[in-house]
C-alpha atoms as a PDB file:
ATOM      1  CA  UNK A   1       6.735  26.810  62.614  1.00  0.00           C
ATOM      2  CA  UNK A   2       8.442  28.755  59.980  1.00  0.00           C
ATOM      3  CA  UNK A   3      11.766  27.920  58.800  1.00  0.00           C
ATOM      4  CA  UNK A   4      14.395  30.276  56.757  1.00  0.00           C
ATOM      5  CA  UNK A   5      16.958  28.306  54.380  1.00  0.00           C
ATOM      6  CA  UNK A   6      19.277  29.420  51.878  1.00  0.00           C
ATOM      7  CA  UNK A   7      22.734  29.271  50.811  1.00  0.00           C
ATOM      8  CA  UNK A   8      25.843  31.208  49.135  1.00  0.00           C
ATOM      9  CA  UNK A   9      27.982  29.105  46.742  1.00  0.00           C
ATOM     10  CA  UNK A  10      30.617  30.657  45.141  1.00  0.00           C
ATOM     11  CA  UNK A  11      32.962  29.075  42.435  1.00  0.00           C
ATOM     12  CA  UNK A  12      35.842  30.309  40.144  1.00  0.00           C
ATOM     13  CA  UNK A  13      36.184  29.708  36.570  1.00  0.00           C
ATOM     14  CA  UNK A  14      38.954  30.783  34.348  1.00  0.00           C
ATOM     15  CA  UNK A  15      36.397  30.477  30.899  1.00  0.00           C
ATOM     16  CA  UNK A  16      32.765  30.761  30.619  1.00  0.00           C
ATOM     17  CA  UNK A  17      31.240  27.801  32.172  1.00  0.00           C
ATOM     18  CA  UNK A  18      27.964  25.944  31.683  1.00  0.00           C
ATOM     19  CA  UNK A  19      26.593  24.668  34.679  1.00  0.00           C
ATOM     20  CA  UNK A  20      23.652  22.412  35.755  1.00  0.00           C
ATOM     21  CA  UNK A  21      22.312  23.053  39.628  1.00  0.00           C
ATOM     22  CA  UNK A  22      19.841  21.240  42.063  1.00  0.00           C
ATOM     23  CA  UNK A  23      19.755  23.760  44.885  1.00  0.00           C
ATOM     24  CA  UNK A  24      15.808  24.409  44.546  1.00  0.00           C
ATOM     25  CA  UNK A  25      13.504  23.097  47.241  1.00  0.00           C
ATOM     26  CA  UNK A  26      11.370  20.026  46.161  1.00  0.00           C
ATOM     27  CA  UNK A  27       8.247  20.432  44.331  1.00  0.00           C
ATOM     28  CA  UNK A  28       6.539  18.175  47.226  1.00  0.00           C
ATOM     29  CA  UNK A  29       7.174  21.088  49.710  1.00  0.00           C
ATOM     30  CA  UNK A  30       6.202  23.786  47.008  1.00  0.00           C
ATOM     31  CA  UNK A  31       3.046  24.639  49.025  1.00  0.00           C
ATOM     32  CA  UNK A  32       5.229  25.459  52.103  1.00  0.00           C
ATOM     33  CA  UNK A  33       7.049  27.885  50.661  1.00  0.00           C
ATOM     34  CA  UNK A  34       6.246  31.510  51.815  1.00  0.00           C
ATOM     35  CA  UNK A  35       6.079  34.007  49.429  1.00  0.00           C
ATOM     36  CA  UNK A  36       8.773  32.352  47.113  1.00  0.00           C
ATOM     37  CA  UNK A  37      12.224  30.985  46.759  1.00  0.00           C
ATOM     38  CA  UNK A  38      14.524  33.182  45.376  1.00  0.00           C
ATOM     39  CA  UNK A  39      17.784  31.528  43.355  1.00  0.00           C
ATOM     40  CA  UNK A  40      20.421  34.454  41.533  1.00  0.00           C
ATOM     41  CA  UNK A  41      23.405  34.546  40.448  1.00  0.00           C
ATOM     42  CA  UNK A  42      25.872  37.078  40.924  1.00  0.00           C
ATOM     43  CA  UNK A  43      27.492  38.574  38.234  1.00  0.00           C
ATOM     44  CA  UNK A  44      23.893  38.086  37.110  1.00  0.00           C
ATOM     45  CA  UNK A  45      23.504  35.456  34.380  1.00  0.00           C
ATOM     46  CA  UNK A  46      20.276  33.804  33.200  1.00  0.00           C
ATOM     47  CA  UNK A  47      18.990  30.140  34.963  1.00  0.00           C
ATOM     48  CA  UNK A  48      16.625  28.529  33.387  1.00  0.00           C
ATOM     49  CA  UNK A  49      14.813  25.613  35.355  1.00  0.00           C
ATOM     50  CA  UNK A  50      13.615  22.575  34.666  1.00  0.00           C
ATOM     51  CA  UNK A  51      12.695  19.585  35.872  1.00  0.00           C
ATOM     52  CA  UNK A  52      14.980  16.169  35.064  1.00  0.00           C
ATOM     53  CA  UNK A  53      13.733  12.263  35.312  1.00  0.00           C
ATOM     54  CA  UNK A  54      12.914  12.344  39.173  1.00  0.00           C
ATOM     55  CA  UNK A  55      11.097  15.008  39.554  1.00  0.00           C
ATOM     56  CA  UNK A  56      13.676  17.515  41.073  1.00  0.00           C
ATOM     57  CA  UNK A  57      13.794  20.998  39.799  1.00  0.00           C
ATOM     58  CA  UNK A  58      17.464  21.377  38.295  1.00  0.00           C
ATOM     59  CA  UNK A  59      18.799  25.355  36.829  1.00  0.00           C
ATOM     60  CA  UNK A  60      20.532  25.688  33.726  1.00  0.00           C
ATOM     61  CA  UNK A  61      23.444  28.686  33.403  1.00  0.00           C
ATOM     62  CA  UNK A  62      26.837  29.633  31.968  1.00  0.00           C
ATOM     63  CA  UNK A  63      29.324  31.087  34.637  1.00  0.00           C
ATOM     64  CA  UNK A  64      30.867  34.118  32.824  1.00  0.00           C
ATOM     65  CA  UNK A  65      34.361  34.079  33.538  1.00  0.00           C
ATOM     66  CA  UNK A  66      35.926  34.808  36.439  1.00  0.00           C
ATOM     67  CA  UNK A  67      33.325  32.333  38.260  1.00  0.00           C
ATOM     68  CA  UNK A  68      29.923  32.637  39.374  1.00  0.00           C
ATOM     69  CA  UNK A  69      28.422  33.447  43.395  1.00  0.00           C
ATOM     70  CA  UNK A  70      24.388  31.100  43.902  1.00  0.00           C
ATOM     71  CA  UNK A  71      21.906  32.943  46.344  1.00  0.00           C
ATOM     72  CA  UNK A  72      19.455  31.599  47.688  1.00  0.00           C
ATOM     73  CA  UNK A  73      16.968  31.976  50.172  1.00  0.00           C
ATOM     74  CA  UNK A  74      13.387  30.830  51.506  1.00  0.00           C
ATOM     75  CA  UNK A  75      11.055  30.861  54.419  1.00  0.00           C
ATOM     76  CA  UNK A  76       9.010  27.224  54.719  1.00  0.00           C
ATOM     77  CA  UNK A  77       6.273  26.689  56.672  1.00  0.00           C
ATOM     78  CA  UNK A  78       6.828  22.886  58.507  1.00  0.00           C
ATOM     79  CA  UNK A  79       4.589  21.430  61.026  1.00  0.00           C
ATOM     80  CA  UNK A  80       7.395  21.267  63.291  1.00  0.00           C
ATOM     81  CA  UNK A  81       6.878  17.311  64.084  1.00  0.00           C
ATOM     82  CA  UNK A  82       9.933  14.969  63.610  1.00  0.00           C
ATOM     83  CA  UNK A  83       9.881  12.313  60.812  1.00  0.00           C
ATOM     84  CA  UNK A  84       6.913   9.841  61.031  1.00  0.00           C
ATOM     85  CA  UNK A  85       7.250   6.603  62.502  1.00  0.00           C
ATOM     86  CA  UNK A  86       5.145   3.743  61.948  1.00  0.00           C
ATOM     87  CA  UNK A  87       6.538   0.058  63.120  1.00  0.00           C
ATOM     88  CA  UNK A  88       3.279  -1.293  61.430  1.00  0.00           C
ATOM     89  CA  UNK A  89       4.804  -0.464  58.009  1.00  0.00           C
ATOM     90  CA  UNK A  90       4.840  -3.412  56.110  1.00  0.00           C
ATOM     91  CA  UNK A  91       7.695  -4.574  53.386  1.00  0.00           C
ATOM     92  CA  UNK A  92       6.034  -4.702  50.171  1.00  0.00           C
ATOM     93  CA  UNK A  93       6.481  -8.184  47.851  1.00  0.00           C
ATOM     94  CA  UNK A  94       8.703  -7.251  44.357  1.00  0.00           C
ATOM     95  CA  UNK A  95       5.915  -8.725  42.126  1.00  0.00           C
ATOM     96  CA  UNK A  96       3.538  -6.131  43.684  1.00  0.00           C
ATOM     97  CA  UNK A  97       5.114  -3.256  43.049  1.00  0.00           C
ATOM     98  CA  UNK A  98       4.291  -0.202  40.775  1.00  0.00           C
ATOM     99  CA  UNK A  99       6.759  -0.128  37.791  1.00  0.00           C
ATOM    100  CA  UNK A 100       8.729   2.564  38.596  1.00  0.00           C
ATOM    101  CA  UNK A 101       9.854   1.482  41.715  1.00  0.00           C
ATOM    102  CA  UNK A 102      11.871  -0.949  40.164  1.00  0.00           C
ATOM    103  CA  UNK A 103      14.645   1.349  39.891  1.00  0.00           C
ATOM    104  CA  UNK A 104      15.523   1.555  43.754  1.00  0.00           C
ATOM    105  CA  UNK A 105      16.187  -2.001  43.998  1.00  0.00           C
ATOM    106  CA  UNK A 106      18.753  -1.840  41.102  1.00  0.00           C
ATOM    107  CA  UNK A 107      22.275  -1.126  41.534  1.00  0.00           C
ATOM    108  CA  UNK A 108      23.943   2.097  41.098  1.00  0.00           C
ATOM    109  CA  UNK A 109      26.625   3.963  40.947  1.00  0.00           C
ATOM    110  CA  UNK A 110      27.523   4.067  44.480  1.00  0.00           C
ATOM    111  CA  UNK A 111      24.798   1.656  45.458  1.00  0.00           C
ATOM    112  CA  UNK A 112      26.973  -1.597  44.673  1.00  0.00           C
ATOM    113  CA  UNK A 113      24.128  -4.261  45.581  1.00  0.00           C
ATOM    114  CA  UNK A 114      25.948  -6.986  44.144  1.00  0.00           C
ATOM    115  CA  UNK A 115      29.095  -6.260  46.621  1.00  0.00           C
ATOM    116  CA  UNK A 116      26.917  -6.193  49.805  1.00  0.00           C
ATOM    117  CA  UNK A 117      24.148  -8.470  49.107  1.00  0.00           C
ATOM    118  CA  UNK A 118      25.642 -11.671  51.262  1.00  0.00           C
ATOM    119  CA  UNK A 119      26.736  -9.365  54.023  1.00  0.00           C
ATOM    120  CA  UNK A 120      23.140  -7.755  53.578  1.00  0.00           C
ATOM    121  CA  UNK A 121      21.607 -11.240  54.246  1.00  0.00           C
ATOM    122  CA  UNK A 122      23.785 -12.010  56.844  1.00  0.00           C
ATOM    123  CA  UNK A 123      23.423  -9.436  58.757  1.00  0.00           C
ATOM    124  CA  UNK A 124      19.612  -8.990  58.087  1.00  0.00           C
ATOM    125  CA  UNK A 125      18.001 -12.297  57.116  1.00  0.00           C
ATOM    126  CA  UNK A 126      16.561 -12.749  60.392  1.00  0.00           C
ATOM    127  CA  UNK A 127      14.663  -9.216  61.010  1.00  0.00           C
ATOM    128  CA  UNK A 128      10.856  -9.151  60.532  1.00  0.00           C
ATOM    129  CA  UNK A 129      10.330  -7.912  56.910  1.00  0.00           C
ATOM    130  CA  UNK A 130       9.086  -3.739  56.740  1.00  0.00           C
ATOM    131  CA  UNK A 131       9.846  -0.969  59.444  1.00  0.00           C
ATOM    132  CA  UNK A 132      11.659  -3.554  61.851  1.00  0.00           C
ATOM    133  CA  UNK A 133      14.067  -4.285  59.228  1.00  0.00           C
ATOM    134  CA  UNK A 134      14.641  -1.101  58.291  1.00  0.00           C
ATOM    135  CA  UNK A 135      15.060   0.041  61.170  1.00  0.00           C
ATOM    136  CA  UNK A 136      17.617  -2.795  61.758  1.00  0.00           C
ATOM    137  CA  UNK A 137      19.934  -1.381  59.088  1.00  0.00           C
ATOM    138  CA  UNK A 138      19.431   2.275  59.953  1.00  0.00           C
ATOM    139  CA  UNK A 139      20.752   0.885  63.485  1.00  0.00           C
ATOM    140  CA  UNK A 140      23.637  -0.993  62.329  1.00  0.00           C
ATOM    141  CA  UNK A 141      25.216   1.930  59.739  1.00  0.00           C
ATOM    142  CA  UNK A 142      24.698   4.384  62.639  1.00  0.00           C
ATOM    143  CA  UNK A 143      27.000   2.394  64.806  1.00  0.00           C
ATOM    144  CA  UNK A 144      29.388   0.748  62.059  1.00  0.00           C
ATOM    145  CA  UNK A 145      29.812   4.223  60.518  1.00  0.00           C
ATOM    146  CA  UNK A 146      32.201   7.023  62.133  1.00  0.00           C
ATOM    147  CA  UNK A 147      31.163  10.705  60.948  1.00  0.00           C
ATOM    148  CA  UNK A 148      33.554  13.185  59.915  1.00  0.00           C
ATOM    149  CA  UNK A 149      34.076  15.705  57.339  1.00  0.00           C
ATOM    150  CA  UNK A 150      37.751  14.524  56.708  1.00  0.00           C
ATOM    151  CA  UNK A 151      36.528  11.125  55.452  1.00  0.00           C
ATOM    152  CA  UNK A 152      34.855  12.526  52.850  1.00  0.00           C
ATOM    153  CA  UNK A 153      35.397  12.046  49.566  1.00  0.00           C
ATOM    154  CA  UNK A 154      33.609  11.909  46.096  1.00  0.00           C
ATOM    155  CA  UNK A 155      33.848   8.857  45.109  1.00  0.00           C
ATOM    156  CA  UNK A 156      33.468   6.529  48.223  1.00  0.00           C
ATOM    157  CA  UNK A 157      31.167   4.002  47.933  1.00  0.00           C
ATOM    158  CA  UNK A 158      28.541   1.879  49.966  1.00  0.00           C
ATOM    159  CA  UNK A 159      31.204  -0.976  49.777  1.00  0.00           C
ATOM    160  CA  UNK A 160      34.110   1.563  50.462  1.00  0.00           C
ATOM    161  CA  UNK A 161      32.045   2.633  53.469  1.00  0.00           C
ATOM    162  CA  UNK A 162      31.309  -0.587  54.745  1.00  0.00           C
ATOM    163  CA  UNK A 163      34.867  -2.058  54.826  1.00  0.00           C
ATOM    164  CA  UNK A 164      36.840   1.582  55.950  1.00  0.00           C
ATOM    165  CA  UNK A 165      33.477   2.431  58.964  1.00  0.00           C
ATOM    166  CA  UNK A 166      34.044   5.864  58.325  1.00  0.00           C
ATOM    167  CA  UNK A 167      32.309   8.801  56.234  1.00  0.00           C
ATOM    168  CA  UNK A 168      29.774  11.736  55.995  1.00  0.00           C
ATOM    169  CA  UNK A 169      26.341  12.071  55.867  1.00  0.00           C
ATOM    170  CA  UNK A 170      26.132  10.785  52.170  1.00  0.00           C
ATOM    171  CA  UNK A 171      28.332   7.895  52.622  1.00  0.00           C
ATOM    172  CA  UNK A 172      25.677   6.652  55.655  1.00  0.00           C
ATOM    173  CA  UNK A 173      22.367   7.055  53.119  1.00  0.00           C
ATOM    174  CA  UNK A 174      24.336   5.300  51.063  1.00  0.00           C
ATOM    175  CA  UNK A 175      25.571   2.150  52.459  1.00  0.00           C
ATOM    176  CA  UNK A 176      21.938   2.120  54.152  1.00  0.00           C
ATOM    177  CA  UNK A 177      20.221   2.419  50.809  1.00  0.00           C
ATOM    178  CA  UNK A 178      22.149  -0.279  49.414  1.00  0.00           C
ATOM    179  CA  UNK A 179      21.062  -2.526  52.308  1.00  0.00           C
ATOM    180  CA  UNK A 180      17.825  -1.976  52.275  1.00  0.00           C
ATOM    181  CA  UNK A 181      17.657  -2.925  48.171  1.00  0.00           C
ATOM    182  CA  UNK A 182      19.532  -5.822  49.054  1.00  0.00           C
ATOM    183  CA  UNK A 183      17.063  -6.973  51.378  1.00  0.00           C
ATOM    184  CA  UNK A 184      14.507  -6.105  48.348  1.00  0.00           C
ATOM    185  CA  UNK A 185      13.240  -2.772  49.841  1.00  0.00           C
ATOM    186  CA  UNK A 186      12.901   0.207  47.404  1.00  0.00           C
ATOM    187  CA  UNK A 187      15.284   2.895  48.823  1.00  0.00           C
ATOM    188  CA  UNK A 188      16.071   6.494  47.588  1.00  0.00           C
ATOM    189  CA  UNK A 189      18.637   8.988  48.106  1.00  0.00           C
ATOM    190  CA  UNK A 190      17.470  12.404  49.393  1.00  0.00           C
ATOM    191  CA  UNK A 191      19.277  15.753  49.973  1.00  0.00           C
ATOM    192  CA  UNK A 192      18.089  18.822  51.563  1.00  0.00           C
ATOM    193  CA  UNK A 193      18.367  21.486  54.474  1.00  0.00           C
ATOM    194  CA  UNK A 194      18.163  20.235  57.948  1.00  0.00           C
ATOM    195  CA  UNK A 195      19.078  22.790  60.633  1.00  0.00           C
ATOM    196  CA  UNK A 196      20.035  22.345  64.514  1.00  0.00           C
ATOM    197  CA  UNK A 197      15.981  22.135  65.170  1.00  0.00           C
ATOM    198  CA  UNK A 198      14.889  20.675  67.958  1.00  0.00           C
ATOM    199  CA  UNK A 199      18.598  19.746  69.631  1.00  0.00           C
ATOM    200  CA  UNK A 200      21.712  21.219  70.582  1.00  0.00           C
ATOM    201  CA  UNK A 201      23.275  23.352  67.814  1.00  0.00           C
ATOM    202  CA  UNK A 202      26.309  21.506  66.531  1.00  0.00           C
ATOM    203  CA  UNK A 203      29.790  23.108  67.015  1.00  0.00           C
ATOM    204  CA  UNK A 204      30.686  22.512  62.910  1.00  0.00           C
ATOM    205  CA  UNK A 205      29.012  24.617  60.322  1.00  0.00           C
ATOM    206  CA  UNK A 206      25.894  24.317  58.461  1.00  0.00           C
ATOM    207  CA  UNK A 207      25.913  22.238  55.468  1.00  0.00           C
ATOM    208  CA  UNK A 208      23.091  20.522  52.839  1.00  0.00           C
ATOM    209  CA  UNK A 209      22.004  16.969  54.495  1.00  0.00           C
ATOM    210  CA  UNK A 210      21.481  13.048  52.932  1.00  0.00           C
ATOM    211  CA  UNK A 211      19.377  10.930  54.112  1.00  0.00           C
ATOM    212  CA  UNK A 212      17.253   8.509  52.709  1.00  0.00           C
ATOM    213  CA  UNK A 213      13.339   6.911  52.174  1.00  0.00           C
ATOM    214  CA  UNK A 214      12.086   3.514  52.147  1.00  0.00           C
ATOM    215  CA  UNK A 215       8.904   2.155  50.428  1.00  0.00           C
ATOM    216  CA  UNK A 216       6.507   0.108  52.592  1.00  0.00           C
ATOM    217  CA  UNK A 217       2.587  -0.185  52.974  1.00  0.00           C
ATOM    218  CA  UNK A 218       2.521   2.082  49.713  1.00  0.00           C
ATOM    219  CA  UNK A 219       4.495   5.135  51.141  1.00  0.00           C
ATOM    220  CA  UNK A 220       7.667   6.710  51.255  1.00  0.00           C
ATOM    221  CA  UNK A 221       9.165   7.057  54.993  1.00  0.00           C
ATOM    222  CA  UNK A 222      12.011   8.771  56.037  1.00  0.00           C
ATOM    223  CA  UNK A 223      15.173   7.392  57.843  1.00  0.00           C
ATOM    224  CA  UNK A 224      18.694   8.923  59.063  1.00  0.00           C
ATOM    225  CA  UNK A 225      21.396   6.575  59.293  1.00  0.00           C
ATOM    226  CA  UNK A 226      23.486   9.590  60.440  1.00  0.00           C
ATOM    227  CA  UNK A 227      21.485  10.345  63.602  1.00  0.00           C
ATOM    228  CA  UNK A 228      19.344   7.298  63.778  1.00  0.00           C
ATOM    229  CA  UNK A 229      16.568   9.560  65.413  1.00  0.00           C
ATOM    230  CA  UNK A 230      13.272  11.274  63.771  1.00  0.00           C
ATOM    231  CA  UNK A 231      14.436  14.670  63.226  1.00  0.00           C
ATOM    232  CA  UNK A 232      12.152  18.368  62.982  1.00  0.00           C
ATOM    233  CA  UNK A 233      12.509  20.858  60.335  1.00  0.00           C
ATOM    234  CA  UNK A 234      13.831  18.442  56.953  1.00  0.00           C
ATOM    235  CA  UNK A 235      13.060  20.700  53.976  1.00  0.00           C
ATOM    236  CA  UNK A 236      13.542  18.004  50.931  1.00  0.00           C
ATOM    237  CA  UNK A 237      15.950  19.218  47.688  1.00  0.00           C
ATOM    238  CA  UNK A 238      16.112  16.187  45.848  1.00  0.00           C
ATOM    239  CA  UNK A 239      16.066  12.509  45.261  1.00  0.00           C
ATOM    240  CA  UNK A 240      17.654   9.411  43.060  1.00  0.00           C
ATOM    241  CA  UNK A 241      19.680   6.617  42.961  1.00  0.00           C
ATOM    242  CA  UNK A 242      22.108   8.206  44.960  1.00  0.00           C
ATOM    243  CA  UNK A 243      23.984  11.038  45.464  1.00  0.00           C
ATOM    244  CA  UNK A 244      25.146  10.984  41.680  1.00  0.00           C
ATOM    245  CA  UNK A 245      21.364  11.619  41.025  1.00  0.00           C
ATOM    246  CA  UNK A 246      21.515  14.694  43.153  1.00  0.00           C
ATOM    247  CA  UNK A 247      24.307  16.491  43.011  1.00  0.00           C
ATOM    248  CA  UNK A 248      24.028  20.493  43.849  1.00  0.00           C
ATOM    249  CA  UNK A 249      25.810  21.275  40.912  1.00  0.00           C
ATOM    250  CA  UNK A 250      27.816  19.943  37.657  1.00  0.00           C
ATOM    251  CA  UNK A 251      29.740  22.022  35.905  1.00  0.00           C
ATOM    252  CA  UNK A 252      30.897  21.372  32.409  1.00  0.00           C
ATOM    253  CA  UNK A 253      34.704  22.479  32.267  1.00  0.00           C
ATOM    254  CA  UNK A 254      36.911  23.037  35.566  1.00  0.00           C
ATOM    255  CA  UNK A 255      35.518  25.436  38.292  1.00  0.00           C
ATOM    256  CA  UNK A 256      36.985  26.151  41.841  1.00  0.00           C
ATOM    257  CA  UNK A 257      34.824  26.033  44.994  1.00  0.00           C
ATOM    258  CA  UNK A 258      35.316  28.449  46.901  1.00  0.00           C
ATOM    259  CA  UNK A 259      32.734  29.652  49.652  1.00  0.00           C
ATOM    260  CA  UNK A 260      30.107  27.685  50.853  1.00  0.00           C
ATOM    261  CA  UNK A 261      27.717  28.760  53.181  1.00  0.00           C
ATOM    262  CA  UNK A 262      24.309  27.363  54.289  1.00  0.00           C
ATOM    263  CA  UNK A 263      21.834  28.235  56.880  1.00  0.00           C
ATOM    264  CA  UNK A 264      18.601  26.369  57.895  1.00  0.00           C
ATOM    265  CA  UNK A 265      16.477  28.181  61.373  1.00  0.00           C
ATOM    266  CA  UNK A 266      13.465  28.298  62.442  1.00  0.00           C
ATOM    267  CA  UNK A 267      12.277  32.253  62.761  1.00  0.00           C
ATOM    268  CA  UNK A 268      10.121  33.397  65.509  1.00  0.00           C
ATOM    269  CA  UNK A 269       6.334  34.077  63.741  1.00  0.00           C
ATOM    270  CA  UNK A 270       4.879  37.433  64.266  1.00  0.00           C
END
């Protein structure tokens, strides 16, 4: 199937702003992309891209005064299957892992291992090690976990989300991602499109999704505390830590959002 994505971000600034952005699709889905993915600005101002410590492609640009509208826009190829699953998938010991994986045991900045360990332990201690496990957690955050946009907020959290059950699609990666470290899985934060593909379209409007991986048998699967089933059409963004690691954009100096729009469909191939 074919998939078009793409946004419209608009933000006011009352003074030249410099901005960083992660609103590119992931290099690992570079080879999907049709033609190519187109990222302007309007007035039009100069991004220059880069890539930053995960891998993610990140834009550098000043917002002139007066703010600054992002366009972008892409058609993906995907093979239209939901996300993988493999209950075979076994947890991998800490002393084998590769280096770099390290990192997504440790805490972070909304990934508070050291408040949620016990609970972690409690809760999980008795679930077969690997996909079981995980699967365990992705359960439990789905059901302890109440979405909704007016829980949101910027700096909730996996602790915050645990003790007040309520939050958006971020705050569920999170507090899953946090478990699963506890437990001594490597997890990741990831962001990216995922449209009404393969279910009923949802009433609210479109908006960028989190989710997150786990590392077992020496790959990285996917899982959606959010949904809690394997979902068609994910086009990856970004990953981290956590969300800190991904944000869409960081401006440097005080800019006003305001018009966000996102879209994520599949397109009938002719």
């Amino acid at each position: 199937m074919q998939i078009k994505v793409g946004f419209e971000i608009t933000y006011a600034a009352a003074q030249p702003t410099p901005m960083v952005i992660m609103l590119s699709i992931h290099p690992s889905r570079r080879q999907d992309i049709v033609g190519g993915e187109s990222i302007t600005a309007e007035p039009t101002v100069p991004i220059g891209f880069y890539r930053d410590t995960f891998g993610n492609v990140c834009g550098r640009l000043v917002a002139p005064a007066g703010g600054v509208t992002l366009f972008g826009s892409a058609l993906v190829r995907d093979s239209g299957l939901p996300d993988a699953v493999n209950p075979a998938a076994e947890q991998v010991p800490i002393e084998k892992l590769p280096d770099e994986l390290l990192l997504y045991l440790m805490p972070s900045r909304y990934c508070e291992t050291d408040k949620l360990t016990d609970i972690a332990w409690s809760l999980f201690g008795n679930t077969r090690p690997g996909w079981d496990r995980v699967a365990a957690i992705t359960t439990f955050v789905h059901d302890h976990v109440t979405f909704g946009y007016e829980h949101a907020h910027h700096m909730k959290s996996a602790h915050d989300v645990y003790e007040q059950k309520s939050g958006v699609c971020r705050d569920f990666a999170h507090l899953a991602v946090t478990f699963c470290r506890c437990m001594g899985i490597p997890a990741r934060y990831c962001t990216g499109y995922m449209g009404d593909i393969g279910i009923p379209p949802e009433p609210c409007p479109m908006d960028f999704s989190g989710w997150f991986q786990v590392y077992l048998s020496g790959e990285w699967y996917t899982f959606d505390a959010r949904h809690n089933i394997p979902r068609i059409g994910r086009i990856l963004m970004g990953t981290g830590r956590d969300a800190a690691d991904v944000a869409l954009s960081t401006s440097f100096g005080r800019m006003e959002l305001k018009k966000f729009t996102v879209i994520s469909v599949e397109v009938v191939e002719r």
